[in-house]
PDB file of N, CA and C in Angstrom:
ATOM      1  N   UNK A   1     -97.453   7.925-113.796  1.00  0.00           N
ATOM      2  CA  UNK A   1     -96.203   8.378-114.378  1.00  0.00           C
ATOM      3  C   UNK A   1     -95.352   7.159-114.711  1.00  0.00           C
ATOM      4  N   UNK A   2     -94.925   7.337-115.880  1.00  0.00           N
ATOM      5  CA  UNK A   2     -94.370   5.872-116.326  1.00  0.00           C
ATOM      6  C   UNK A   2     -92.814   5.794-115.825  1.00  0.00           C
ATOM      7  N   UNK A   3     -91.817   4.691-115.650  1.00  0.00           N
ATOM      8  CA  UNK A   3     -90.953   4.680-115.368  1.00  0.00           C
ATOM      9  C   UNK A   3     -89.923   4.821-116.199  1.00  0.00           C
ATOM     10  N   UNK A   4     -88.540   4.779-115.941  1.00  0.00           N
ATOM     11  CA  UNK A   4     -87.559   5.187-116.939  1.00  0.00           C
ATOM     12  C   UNK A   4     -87.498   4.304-118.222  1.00  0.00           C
ATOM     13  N   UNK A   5     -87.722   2.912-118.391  1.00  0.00           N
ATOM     14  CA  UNK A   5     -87.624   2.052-118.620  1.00  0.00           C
ATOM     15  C   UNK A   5     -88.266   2.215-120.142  1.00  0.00           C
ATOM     16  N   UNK A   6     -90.127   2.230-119.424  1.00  0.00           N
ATOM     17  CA  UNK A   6     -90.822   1.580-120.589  1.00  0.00           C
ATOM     18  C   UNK A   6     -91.043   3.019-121.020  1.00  0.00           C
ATOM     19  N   UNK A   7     -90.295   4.562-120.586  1.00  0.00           N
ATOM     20  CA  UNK A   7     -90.146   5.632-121.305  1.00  0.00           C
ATOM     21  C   UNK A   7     -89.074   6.234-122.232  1.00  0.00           C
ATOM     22  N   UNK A   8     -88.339   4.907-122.157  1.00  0.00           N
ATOM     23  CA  UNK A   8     -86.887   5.412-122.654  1.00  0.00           C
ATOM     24  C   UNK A   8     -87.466   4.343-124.518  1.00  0.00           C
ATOM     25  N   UNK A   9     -88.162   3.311-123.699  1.00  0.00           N
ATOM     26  CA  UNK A   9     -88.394   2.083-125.163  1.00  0.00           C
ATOM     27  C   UNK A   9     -89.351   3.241-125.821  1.00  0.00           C
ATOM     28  N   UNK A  10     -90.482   4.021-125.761  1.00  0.00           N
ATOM     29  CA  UNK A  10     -91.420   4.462-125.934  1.00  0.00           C
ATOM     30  C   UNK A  10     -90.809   5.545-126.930  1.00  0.00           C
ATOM     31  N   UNK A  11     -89.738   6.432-126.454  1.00  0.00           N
ATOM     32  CA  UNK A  11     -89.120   7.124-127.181  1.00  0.00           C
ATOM     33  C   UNK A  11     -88.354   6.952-128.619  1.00  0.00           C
ATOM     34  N   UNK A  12     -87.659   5.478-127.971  1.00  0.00           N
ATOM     35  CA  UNK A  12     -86.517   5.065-129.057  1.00  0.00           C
ATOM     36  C   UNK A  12     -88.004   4.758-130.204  1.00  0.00           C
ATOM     37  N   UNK A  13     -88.888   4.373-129.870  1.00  0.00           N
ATOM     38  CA  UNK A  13     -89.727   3.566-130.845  1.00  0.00           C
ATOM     39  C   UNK A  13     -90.955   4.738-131.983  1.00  0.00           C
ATOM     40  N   UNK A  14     -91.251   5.937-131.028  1.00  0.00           N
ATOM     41  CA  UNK A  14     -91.300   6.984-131.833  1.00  0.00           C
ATOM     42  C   UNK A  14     -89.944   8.182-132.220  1.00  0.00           C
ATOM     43  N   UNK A  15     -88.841   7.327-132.443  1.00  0.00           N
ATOM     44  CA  UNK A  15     -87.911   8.197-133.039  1.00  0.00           C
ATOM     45  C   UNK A  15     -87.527   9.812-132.249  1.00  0.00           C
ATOM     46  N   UNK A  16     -87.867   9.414-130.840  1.00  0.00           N
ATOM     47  CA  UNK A  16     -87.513  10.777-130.478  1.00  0.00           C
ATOM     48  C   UNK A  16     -86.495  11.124-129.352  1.00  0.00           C
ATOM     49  N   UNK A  17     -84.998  11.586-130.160  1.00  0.00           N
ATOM     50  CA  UNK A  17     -84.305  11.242-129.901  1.00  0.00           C
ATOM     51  C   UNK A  17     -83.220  11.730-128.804  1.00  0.00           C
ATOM     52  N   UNK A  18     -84.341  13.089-128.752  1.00  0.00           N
ATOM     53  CA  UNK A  18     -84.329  13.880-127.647  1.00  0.00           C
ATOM     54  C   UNK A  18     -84.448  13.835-126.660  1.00  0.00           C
ATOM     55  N   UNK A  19     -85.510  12.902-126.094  1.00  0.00           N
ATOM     56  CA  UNK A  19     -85.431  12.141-124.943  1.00  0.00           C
ATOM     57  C   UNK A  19     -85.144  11.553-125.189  1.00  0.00           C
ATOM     58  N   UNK A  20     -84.985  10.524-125.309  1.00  0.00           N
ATOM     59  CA  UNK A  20     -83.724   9.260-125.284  1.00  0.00           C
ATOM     60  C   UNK A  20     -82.175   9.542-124.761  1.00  0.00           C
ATOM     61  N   UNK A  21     -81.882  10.877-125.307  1.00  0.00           N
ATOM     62  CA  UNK A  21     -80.457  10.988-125.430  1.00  0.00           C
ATOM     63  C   UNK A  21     -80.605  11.970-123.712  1.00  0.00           C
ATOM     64  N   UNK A  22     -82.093  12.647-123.329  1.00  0.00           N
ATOM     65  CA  UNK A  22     -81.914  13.265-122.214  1.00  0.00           C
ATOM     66  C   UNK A  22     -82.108  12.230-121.181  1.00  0.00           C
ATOM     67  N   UNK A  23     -82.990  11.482-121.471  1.00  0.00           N
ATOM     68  CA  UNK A  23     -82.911  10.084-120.119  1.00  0.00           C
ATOM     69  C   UNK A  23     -81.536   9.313-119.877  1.00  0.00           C
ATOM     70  N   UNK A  24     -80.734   9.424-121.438  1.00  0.00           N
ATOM     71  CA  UNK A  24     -79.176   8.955-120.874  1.00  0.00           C
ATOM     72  C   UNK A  24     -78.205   9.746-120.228  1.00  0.00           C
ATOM     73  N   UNK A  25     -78.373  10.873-120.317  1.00  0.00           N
ATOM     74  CA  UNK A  25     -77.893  12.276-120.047  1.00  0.00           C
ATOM     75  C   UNK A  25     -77.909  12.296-118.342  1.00  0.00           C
ATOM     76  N   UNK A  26     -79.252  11.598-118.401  1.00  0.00           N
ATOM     77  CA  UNK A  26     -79.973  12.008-116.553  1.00  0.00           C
ATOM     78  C   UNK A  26     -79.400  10.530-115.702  1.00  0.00           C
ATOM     79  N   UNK A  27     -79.461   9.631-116.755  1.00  0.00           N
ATOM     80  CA  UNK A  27     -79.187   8.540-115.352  1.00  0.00           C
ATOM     81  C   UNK A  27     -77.589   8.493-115.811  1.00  0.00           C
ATOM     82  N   UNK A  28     -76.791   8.659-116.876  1.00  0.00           N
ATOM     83  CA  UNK A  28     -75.236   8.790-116.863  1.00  0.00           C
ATOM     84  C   UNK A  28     -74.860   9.459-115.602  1.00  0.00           C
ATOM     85  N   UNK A  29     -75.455  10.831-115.471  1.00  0.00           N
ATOM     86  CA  UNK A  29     -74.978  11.871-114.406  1.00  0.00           C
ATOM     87  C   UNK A  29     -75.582  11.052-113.093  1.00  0.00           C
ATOM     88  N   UNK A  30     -76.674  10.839-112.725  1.00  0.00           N
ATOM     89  CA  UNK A  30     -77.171   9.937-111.937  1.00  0.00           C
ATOM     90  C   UNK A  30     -76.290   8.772-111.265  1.00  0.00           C
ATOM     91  N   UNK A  31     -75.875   8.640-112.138  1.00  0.00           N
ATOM     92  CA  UNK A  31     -75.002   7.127-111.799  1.00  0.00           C
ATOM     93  C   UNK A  31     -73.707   7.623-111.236  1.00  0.00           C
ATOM     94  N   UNK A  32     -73.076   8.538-111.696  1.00  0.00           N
ATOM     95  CA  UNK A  32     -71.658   9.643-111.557  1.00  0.00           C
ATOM     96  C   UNK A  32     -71.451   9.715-110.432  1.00  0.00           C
ATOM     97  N   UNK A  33     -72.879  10.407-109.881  1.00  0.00           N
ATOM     98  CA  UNK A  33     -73.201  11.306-108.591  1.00  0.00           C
ATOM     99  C   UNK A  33     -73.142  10.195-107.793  1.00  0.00           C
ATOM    100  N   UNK A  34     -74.099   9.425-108.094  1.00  0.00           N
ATOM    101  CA  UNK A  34     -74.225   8.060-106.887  1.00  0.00           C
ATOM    102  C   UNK A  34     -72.860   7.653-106.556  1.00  0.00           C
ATOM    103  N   UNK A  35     -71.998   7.000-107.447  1.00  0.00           N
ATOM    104  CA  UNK A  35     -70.874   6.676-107.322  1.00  0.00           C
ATOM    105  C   UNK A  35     -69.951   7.328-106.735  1.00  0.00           C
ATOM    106  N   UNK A  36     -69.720   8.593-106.644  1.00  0.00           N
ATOM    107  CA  UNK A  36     -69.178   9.450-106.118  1.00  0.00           C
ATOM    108  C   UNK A  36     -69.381   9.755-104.276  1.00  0.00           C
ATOM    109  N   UNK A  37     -70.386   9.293-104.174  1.00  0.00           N
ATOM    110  CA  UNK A  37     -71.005   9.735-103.022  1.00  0.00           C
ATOM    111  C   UNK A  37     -70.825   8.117-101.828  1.00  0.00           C
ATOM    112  N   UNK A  38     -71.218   7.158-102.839  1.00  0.00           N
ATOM    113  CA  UNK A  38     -70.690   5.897-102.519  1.00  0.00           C
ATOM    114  C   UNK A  38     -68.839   6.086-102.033  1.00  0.00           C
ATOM    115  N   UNK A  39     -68.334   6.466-103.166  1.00  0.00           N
ATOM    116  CA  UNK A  39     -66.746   6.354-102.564  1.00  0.00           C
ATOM    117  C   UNK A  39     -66.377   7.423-101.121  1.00  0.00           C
ATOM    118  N   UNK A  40     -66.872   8.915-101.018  1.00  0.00           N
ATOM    119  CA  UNK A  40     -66.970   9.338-100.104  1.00  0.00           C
ATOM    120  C   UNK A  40     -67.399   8.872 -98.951  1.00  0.00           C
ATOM    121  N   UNK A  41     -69.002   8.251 -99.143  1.00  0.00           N
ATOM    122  CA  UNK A  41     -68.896   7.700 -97.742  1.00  0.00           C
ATOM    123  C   UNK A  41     -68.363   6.009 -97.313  1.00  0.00           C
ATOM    124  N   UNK A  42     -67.711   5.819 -98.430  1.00  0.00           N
ATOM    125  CA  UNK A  42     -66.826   4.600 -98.086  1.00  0.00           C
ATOM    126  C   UNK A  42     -65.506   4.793 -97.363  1.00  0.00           C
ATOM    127  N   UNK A  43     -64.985   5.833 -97.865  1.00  0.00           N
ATOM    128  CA  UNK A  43     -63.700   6.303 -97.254  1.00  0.00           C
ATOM    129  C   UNK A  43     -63.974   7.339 -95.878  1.00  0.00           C
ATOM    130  N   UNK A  44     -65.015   7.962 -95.234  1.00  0.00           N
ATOM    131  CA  UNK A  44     -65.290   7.940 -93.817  1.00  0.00           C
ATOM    132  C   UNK A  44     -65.670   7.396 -93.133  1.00  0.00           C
ATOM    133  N   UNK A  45     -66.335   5.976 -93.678  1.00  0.00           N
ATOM    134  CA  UNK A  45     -66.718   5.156 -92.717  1.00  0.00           C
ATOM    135  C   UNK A  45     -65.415   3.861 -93.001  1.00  0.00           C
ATOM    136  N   UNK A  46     -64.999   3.895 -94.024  1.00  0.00           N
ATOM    137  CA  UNK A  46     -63.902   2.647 -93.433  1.00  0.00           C
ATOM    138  C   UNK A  46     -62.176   3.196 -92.945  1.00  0.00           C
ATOM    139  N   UNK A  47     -61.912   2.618 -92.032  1.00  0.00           N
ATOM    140  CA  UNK A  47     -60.544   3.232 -91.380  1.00  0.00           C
ATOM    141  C   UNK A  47     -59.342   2.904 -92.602  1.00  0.00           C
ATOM    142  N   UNK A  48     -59.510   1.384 -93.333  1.00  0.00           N
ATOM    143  CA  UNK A  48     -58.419   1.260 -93.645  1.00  0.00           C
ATOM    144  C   UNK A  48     -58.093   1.898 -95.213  1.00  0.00           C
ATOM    145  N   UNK A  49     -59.176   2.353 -95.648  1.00  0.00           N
ATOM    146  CA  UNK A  49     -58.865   3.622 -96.371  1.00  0.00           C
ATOM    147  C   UNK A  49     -57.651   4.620 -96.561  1.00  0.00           C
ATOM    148  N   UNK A  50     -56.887   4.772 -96.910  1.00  0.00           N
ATOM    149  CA  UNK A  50     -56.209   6.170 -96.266  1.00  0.00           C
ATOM    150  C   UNK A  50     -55.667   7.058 -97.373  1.00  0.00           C
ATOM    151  N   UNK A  51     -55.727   8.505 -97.936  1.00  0.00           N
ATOM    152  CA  UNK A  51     -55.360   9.427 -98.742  1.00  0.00           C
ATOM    153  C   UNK A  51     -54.553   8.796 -99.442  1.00  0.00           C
ATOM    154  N   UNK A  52     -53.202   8.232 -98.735  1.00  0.00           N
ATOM    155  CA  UNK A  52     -51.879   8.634 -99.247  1.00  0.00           C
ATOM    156  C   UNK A  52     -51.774   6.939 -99.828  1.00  0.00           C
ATOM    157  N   UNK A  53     -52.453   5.946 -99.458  1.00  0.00           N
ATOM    158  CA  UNK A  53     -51.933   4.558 -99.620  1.00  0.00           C
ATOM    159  C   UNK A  53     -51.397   4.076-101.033  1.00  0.00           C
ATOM    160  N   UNK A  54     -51.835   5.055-102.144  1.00  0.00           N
ATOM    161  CA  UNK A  54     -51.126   4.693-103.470  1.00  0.00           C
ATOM    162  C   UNK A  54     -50.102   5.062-103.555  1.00  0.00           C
ATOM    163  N   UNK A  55     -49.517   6.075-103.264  1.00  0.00           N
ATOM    164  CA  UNK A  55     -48.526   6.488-103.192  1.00  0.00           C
ATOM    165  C   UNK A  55     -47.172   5.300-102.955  1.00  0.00           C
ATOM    166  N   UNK A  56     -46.183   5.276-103.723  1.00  0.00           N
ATOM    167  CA  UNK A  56     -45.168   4.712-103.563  1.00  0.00           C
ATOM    168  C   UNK A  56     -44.295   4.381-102.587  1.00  0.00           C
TER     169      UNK A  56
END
């Protein structure tokens, strides 16, 4: 099974643009999620974090 990589070049190169645009689709959201999940467990594991600290 080939990787994202040399399946995303493979696509762009037979013009198909359908995947291409769904492999960006998958690691955009991919990346979202990760990030998201990163800041959550950044803010329970670090104390000096806190809800309100932007606040004025």
């Amino acid at each position: 099974m080939p990787t994202l990589g040399p399946l995303m070049l493979q696509a762009l190169e037979k013009q198909d643009m359908v995947l291409a645009g769904d492999i960006l689709l998958i690691m955009g959201g991919l990346t979202i999620i990760g990030t998201l999940i990163s800041d959550i467990l950044l803010r329970l594991i670090d104390p000096r974090i806190r809800a309100g600290a932007l606040k004025g």
